[in-house]
C-alpha atoms as a PDB file:
ATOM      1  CA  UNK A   1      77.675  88.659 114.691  1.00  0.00           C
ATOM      2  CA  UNK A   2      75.637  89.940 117.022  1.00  0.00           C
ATOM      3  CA  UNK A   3      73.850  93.494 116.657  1.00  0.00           C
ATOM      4  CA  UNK A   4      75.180  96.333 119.116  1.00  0.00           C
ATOM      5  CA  UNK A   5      72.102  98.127 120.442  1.00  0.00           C
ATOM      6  CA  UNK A   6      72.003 101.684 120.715  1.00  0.00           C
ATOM      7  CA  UNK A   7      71.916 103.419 124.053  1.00  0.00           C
ATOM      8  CA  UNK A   8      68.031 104.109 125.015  1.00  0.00           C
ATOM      9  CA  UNK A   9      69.054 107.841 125.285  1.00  0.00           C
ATOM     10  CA  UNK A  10      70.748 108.202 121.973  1.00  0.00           C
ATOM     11  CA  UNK A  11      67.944 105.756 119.851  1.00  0.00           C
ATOM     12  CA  UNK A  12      65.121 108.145 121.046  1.00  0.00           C
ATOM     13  CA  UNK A  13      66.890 111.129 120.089  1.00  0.00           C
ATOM     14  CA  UNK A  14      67.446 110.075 116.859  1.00  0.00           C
ATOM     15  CA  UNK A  15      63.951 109.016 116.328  1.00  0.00           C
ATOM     16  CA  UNK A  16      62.718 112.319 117.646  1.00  0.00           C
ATOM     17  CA  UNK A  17      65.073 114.103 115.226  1.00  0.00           C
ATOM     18  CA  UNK A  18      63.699 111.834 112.103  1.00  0.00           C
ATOM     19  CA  UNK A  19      60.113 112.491 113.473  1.00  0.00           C
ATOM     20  CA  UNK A  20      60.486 116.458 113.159  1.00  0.00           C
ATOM     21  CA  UNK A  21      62.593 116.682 110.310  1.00  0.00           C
ATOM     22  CA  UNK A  22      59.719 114.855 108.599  1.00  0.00           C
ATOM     23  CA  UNK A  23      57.463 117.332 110.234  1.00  0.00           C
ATOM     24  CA  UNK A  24      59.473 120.004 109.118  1.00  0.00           C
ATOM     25  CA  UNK A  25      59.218 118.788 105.549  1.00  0.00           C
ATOM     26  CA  UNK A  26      55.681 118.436 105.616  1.00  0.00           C
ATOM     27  CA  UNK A  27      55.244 122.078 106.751  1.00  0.00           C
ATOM     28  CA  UNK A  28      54.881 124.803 108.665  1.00  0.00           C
ATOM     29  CA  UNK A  29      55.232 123.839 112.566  1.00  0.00           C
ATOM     30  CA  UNK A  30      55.640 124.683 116.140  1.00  0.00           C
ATOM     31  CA  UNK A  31      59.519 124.760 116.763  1.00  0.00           C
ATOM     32  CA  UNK A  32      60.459 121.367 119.069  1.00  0.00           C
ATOM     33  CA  UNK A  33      60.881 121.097 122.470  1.00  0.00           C
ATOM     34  CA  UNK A  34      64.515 120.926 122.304  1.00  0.00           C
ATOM     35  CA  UNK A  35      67.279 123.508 123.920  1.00  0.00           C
ATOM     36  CA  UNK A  36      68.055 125.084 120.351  1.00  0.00           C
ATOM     37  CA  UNK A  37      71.317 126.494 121.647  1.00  0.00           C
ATOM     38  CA  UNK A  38      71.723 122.572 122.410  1.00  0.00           C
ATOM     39  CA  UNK A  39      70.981 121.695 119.459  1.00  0.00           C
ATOM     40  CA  UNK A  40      73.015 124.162 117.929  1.00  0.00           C
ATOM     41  CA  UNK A  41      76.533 123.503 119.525  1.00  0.00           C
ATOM     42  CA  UNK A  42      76.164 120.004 121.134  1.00  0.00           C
ATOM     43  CA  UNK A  43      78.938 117.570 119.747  1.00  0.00           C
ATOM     44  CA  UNK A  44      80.831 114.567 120.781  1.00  0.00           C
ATOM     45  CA  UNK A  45      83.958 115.970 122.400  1.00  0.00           C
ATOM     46  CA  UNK A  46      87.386 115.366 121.290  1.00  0.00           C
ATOM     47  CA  UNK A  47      88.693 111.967 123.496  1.00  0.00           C
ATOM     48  CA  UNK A  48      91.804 112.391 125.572  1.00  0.00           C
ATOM     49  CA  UNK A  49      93.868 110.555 124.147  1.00  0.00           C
ATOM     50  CA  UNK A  50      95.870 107.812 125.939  1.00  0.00           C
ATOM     51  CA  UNK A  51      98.401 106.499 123.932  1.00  0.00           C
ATOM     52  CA  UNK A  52     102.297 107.761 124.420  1.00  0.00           C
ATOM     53  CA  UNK A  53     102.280 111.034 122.073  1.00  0.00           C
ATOM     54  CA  UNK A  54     104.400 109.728 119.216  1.00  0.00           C
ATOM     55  CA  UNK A  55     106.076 113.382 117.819  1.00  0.00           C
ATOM     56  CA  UNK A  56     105.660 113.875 113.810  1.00  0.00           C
ATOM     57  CA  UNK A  57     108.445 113.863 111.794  1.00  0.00           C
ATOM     58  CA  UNK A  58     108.986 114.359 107.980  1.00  0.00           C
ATOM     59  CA  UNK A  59     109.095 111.164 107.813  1.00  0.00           C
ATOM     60  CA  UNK A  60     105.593 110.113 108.789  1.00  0.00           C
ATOM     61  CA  UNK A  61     104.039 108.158 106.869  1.00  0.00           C
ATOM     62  CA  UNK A  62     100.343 109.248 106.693  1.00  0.00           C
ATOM     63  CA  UNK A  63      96.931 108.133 104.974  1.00  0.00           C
ATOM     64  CA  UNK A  64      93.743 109.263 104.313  1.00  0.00           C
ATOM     65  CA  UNK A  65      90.809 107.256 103.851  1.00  0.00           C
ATOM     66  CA  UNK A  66      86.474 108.124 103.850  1.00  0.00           C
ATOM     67  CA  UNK A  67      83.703 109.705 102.188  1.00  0.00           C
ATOM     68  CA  UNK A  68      83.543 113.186 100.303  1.00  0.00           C
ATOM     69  CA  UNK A  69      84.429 115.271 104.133  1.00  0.00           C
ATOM     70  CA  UNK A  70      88.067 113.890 103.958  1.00  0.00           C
ATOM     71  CA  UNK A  71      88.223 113.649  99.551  1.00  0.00           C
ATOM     72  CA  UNK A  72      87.603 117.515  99.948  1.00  0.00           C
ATOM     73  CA  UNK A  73      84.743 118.214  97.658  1.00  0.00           C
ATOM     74  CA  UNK A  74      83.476 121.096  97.972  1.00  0.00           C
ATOM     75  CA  UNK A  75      86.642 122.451  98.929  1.00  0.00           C
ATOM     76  CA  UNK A  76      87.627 123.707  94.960  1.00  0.00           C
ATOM     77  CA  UNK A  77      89.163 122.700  92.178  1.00  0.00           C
ATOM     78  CA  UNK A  78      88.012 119.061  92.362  1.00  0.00           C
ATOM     79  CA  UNK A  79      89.127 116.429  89.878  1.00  0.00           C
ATOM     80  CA  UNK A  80      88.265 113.054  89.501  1.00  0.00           C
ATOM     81  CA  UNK A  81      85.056 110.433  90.134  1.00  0.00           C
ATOM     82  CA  UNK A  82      86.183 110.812  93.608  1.00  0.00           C
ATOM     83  CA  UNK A  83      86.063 114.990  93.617  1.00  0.00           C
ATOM     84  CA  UNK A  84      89.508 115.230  95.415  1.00  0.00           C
ATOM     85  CA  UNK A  85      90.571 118.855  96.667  1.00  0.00           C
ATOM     86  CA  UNK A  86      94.206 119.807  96.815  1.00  0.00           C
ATOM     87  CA  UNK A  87      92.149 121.946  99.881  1.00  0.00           C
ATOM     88  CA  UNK A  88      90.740 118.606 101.656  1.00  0.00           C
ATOM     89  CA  UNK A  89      91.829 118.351 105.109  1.00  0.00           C
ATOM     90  CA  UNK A  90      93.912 115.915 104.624  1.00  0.00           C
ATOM     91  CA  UNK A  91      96.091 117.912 102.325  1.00  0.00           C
ATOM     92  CA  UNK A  92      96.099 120.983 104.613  1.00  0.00           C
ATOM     93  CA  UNK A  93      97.042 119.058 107.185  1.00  0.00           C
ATOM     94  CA  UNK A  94      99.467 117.669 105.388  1.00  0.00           C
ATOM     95  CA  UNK A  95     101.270 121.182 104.517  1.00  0.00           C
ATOM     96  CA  UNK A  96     100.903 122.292 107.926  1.00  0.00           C
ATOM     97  CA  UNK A  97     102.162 119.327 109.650  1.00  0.00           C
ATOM     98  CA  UNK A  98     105.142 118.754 107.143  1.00  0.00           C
ATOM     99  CA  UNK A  99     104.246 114.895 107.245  1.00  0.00           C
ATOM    100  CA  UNK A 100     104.425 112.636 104.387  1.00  0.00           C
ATOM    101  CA  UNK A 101     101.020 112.038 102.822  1.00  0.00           C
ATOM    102  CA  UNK A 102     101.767 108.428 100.931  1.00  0.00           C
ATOM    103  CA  UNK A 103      98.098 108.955  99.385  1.00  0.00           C
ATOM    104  CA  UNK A 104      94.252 110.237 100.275  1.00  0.00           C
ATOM    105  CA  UNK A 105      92.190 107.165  99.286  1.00  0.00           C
ATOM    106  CA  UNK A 106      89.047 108.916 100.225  1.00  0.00           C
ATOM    107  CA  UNK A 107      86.417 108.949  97.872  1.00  0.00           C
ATOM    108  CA  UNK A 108      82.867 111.013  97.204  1.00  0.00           C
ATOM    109  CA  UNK A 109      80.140 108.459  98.280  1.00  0.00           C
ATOM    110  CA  UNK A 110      82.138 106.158 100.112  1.00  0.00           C
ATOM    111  CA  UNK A 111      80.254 104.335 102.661  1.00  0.00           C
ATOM    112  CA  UNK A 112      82.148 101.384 104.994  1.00  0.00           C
ATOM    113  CA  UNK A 113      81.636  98.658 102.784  1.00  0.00           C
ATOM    114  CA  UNK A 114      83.259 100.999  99.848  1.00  0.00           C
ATOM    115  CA  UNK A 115      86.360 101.745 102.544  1.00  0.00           C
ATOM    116  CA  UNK A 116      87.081  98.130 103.269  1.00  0.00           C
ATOM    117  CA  UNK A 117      86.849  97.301  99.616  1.00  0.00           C
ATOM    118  CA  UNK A 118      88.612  99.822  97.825  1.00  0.00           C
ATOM    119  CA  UNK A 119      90.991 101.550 100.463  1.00  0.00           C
ATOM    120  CA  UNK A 120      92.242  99.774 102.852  1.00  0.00           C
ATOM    121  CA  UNK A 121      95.225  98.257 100.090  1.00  0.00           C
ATOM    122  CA  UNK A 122      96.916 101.671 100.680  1.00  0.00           C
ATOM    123  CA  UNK A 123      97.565 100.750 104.229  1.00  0.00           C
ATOM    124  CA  UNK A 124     100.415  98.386 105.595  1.00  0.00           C
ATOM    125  CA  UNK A 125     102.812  98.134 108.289  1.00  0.00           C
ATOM    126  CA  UNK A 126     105.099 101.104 107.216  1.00  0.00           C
ATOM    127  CA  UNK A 127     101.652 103.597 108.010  1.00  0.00           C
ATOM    128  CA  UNK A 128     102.181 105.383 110.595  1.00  0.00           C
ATOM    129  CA  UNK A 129      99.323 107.923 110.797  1.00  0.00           C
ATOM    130  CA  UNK A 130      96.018 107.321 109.486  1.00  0.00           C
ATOM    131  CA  UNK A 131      92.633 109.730 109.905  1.00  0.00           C
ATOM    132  CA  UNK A 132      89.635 108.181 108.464  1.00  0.00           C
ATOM    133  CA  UNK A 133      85.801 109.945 108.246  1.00  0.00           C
ATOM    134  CA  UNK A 134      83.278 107.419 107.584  1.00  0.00           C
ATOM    135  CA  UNK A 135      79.687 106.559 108.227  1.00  0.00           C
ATOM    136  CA  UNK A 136      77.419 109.401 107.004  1.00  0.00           C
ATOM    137  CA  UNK A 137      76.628 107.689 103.509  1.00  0.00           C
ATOM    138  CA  UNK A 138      75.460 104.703 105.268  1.00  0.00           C
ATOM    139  CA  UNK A 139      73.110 106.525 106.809  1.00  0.00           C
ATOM    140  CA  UNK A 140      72.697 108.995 103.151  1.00  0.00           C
ATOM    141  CA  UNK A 141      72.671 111.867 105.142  1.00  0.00           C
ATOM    142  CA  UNK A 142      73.479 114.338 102.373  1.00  0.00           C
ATOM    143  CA  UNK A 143      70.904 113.209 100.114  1.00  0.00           C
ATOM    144  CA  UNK A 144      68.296 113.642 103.264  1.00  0.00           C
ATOM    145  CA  UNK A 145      69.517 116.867 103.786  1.00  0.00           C
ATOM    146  CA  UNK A 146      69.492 118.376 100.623  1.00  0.00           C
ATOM    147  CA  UNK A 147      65.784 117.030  99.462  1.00  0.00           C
ATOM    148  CA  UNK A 148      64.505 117.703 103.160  1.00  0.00           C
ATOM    149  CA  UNK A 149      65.544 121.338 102.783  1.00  0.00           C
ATOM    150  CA  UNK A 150      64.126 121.724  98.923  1.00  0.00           C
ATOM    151  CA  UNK A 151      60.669 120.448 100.394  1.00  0.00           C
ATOM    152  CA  UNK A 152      60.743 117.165  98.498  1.00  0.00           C
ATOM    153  CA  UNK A 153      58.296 115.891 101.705  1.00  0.00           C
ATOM    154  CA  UNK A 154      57.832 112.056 100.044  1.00  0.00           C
ATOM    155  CA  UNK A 155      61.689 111.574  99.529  1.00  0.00           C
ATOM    156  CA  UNK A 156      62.297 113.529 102.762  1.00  0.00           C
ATOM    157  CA  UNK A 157      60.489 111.113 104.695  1.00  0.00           C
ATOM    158  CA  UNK A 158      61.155 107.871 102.868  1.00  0.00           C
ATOM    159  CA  UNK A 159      64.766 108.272 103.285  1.00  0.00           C
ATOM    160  CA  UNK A 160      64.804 109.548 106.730  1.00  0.00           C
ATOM    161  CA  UNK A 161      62.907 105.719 107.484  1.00  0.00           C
ATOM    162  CA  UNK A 162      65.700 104.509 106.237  1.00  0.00           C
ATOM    163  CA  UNK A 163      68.281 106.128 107.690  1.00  0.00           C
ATOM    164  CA  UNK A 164      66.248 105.260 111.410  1.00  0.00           C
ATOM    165  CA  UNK A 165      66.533 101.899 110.686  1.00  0.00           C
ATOM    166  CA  UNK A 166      70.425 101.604 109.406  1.00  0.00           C
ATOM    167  CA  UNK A 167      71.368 103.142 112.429  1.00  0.00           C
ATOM    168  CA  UNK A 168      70.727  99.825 114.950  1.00  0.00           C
ATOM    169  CA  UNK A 169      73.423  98.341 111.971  1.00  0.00           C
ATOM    170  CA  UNK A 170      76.050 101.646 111.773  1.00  0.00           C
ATOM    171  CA  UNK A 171      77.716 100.658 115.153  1.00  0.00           C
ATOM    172  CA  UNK A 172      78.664  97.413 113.453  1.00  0.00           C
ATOM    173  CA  UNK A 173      80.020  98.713 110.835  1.00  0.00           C
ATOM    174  CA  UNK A 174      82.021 101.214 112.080  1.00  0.00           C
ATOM    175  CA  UNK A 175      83.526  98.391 114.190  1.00  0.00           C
ATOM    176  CA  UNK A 176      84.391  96.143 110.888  1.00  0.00           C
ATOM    177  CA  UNK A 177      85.892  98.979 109.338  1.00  0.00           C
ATOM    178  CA  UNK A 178      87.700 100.063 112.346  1.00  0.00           C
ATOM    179  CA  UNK A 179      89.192  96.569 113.154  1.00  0.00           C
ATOM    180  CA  UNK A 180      90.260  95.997 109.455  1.00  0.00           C
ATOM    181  CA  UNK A 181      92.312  99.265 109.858  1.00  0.00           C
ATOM    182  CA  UNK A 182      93.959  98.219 112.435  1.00  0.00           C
ATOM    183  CA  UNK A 183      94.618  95.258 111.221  1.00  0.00           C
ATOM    184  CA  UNK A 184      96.168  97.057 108.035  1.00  0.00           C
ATOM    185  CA  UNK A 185      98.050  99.165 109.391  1.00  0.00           C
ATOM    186  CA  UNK A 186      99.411  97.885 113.083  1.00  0.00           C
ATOM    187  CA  UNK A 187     101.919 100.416 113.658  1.00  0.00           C
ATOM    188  CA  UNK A 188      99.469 103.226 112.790  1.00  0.00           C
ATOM    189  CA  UNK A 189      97.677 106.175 115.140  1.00  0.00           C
ATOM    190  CA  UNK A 190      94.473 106.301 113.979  1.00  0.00           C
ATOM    191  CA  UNK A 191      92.397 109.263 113.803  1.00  0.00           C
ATOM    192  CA  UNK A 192      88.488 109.346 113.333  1.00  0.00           C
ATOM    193  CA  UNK A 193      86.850 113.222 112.387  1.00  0.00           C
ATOM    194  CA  UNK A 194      83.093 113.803 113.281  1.00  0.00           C
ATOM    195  CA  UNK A 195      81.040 115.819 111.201  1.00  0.00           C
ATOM    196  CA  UNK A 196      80.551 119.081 111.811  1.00  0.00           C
ATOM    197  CA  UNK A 197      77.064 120.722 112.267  1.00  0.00           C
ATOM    198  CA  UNK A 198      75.555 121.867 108.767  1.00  0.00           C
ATOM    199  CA  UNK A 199      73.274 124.799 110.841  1.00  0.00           C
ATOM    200  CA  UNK A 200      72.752 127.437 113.676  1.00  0.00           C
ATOM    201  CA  UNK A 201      70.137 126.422 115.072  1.00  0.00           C
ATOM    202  CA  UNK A 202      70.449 129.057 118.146  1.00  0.00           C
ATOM    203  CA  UNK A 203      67.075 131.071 116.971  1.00  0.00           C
ATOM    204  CA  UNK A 204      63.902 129.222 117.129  1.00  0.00           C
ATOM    205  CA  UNK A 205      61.757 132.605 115.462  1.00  0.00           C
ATOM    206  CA  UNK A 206      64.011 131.515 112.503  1.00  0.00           C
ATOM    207  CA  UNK A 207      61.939 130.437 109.591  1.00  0.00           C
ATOM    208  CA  UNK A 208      63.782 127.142 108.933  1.00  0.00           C
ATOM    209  CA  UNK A 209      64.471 126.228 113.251  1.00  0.00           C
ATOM    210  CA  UNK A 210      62.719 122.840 113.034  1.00  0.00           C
ATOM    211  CA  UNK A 211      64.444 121.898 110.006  1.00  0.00           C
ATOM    212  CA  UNK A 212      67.901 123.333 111.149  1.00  0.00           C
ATOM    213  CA  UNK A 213      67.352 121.796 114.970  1.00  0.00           C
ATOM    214  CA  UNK A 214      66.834 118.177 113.555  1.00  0.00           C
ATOM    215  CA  UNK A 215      69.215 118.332 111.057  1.00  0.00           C
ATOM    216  CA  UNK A 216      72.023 119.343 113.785  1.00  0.00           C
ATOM    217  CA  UNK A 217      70.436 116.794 116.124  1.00  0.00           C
ATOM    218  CA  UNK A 218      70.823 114.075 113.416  1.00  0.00           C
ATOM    219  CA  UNK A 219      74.430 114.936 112.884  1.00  0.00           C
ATOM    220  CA  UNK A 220      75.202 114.750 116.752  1.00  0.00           C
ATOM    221  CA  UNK A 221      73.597 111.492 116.795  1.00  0.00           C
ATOM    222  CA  UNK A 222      75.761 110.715 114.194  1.00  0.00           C
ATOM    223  CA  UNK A 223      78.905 111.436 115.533  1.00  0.00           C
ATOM    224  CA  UNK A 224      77.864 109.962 119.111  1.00  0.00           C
ATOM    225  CA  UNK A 225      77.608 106.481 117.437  1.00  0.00           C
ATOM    226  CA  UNK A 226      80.969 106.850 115.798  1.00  0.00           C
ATOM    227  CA  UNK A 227      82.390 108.295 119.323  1.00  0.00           C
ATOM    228  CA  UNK A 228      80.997 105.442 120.646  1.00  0.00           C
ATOM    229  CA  UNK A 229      82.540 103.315 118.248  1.00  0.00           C
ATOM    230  CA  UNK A 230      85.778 104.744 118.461  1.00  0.00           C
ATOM    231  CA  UNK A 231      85.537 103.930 122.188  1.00  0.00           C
ATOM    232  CA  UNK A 232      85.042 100.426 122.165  1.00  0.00           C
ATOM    233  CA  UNK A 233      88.114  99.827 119.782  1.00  0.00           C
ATOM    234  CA  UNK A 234      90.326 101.917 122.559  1.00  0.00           C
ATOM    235  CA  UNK A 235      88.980  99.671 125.317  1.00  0.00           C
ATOM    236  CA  UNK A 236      90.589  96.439 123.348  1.00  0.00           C
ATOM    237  CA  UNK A 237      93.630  98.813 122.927  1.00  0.00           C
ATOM    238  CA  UNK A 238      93.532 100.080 119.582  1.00  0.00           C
ATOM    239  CA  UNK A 239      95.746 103.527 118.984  1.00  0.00           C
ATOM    240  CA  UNK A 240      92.679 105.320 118.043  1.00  0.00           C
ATOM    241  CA  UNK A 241      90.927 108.334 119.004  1.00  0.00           C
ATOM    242  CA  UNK A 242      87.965 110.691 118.154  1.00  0.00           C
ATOM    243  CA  UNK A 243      87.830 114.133 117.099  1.00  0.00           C
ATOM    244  CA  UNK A 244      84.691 116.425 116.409  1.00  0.00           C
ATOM    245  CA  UNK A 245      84.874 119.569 114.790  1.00  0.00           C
ATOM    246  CA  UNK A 246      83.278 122.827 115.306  1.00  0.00           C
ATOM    247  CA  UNK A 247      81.835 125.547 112.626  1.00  0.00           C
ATOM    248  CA  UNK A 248      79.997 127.391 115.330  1.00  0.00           C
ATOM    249  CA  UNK A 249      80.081 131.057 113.769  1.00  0.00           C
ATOM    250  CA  UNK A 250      80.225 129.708 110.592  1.00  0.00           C
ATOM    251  CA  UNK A 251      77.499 127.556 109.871  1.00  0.00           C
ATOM    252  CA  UNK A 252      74.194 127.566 107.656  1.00  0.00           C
ATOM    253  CA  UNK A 253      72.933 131.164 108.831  1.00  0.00           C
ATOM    254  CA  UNK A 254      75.316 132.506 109.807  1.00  0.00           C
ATOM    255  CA  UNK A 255      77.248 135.441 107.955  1.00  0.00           C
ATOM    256  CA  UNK A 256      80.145 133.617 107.029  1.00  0.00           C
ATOM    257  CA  UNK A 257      79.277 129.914 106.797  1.00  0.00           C
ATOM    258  CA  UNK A 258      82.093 127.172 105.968  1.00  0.00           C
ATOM    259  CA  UNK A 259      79.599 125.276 104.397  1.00  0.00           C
ATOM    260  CA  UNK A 260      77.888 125.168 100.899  1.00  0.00           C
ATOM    261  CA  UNK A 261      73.987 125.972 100.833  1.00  0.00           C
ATOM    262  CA  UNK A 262      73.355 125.007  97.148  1.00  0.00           C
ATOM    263  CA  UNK A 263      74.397 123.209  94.097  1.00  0.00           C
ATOM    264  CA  UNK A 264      76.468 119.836  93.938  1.00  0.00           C
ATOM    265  CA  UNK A 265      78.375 121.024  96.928  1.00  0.00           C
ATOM    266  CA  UNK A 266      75.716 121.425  99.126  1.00  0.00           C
ATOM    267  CA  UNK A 267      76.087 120.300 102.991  1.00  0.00           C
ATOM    268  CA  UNK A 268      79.997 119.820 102.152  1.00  0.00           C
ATOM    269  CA  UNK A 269      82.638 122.515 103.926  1.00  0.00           C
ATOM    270  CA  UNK A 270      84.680 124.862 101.764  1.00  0.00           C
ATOM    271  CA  UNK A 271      87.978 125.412 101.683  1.00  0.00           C
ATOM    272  CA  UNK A 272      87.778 127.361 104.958  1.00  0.00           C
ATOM    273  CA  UNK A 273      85.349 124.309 106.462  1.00  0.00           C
ATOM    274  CA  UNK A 274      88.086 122.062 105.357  1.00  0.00           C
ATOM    275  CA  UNK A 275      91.124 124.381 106.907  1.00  0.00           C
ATOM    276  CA  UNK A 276      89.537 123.934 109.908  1.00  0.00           C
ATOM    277  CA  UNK A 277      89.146 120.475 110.404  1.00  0.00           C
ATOM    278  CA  UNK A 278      93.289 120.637 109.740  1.00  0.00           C
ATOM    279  CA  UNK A 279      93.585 123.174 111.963  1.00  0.00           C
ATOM    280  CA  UNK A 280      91.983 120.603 114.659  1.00  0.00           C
ATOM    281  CA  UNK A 281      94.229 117.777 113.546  1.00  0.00           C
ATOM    282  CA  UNK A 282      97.802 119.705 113.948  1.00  0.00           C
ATOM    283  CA  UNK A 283      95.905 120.818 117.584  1.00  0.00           C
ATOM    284  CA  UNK A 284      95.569 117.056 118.594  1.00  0.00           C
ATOM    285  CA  UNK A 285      98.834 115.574 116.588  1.00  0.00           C
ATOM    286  CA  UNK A 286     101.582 118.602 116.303  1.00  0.00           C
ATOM    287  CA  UNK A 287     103.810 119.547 113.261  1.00  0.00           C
ATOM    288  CA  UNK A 288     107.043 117.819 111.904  1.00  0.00           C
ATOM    289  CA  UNK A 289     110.036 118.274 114.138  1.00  0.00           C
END
């Protein structure tokens, strides 16, 4: 198969966020060049979506497959290897919609070859809605995250090589796992979530800015390549479409943040986080009758 290359723009982005997270790690440094309000609030936006708006009924039948952002953890009350949250998107969405959630396959951990393996045998042709968030433990962006921001310098920058040189592969693999959806479920909408920004990054006097700035910057890189992704598949027709989400107001430093700063959680949403990506789902799809 042959490799999809990332766009020139998007490839030296990236790099330049790996180059001053590493930076960051190291220590103490000027903040970078970049707009930090930019930075801060930047995401793939939501794709208009072209397909005939199919109306939910009770009767939907609905699935949710991914990582840890659609299992819920960090949401509360977790249970299992998978740390599934009765407050996981999915499952919010799920009361506020008033669809009919056959199961949430997602698991903690899961990257694409773990979807295609393990989840796609709750799909078939009865599904009729399926949202999916994928991709981020290819790349292991929580584990770069969380040792970047304790100061662990020699993991911080051995795993952030890493990650630079997955992401010429991720596009691939999104479209593998993408097609083999489709091909699951063929009478299925298909809904991809982004991932939202972990920081504000909108003060660069801020003692963590360069650490906060590339983070964010590696998450919209992120979600640009699984915009992108999402994109192609609609071009050969696929039912699918893209939707970031936004914790501006509510992110690492700010008063209220949706997201956990420490422990086994860390980098994942709460239950607020989690209400919000639902709240952006019934936005996009609608409620029951």
């Amino acid at each position: 198969m042959r490799r999809r290359a990332l766009p020139i723009a998007l490839a030296g982005a990236l790099a330049a966020a790996v180059l001053t997270l590493a930076a960051a790690c190291a220590g103490p440094a000027d903040p970078p060049a970049a707009s930090p309000r930019a930075v801060a609030t930047a995401t793939p936006s939501a794709t208009p979506d072209p397909f005939p708006r199919q109306p939910l009924t009770k009767s939907t039948r609905y699935v949710a497959l991914g990582d840890s952002f659609a299992a819920g953890m960090g949401g509360g009350g977790e249970t299992g290897k998978c740390r599934s949250s009765a407050a996981s998107y999915p499952s919010v969405f799920t009361r506020e919609s008033g669809v009919d959630l056959v199961v949430n396959a997602a698991c903690s951990g899961a990257t694409t070859s773990d979807l295609l393996r393990n989840q796609l045998i709750a799909l078939d042709d009865r599904t009729d809605l399926v949202t999916v968030s994928i991709g981020g433990n290819d790349l292991g962006v929580a584990a770069i995250a969380s040792d970047c921001a304790a100061g662990k310098a020699a993991s911080c920058r051995s795993q952030l090589t890493s990650a630079l040189s997955l992401l010429n592969v991720l596009p691939d693999r999104l479209a593998t796992v993408y097609d083999a959806i489709v091909q699951a479920a063929p009478n299925a909408r298909i809904v991809v979530t982004g991932y939202a920004l972990m920081y504000d990054a909108s003060d660069p006097n801020a003692k963590d800015f360069g650490m906060a700035a590339a983070i964010n910057a590696a998450t919209i890189g992120l979600n640009q390549v699984i915009a992108d992704a999402v994109e192609a598949e609609r071009a050969k027709g696929a039912p699918m479409t893209f939707i970031g989400v936004d914790f501006a107001g509510h992110a690492i430093g700010d008063a209220k943040p949706w997201v956990h700063t420490s422990g086994v959680d860390a980098f994942h949403p709460t239950a607020d986080g989690y209400a919000e990506y639902a709240s952006q789902l019934v936005r996009r799809l609608g409620t029951a009758g």
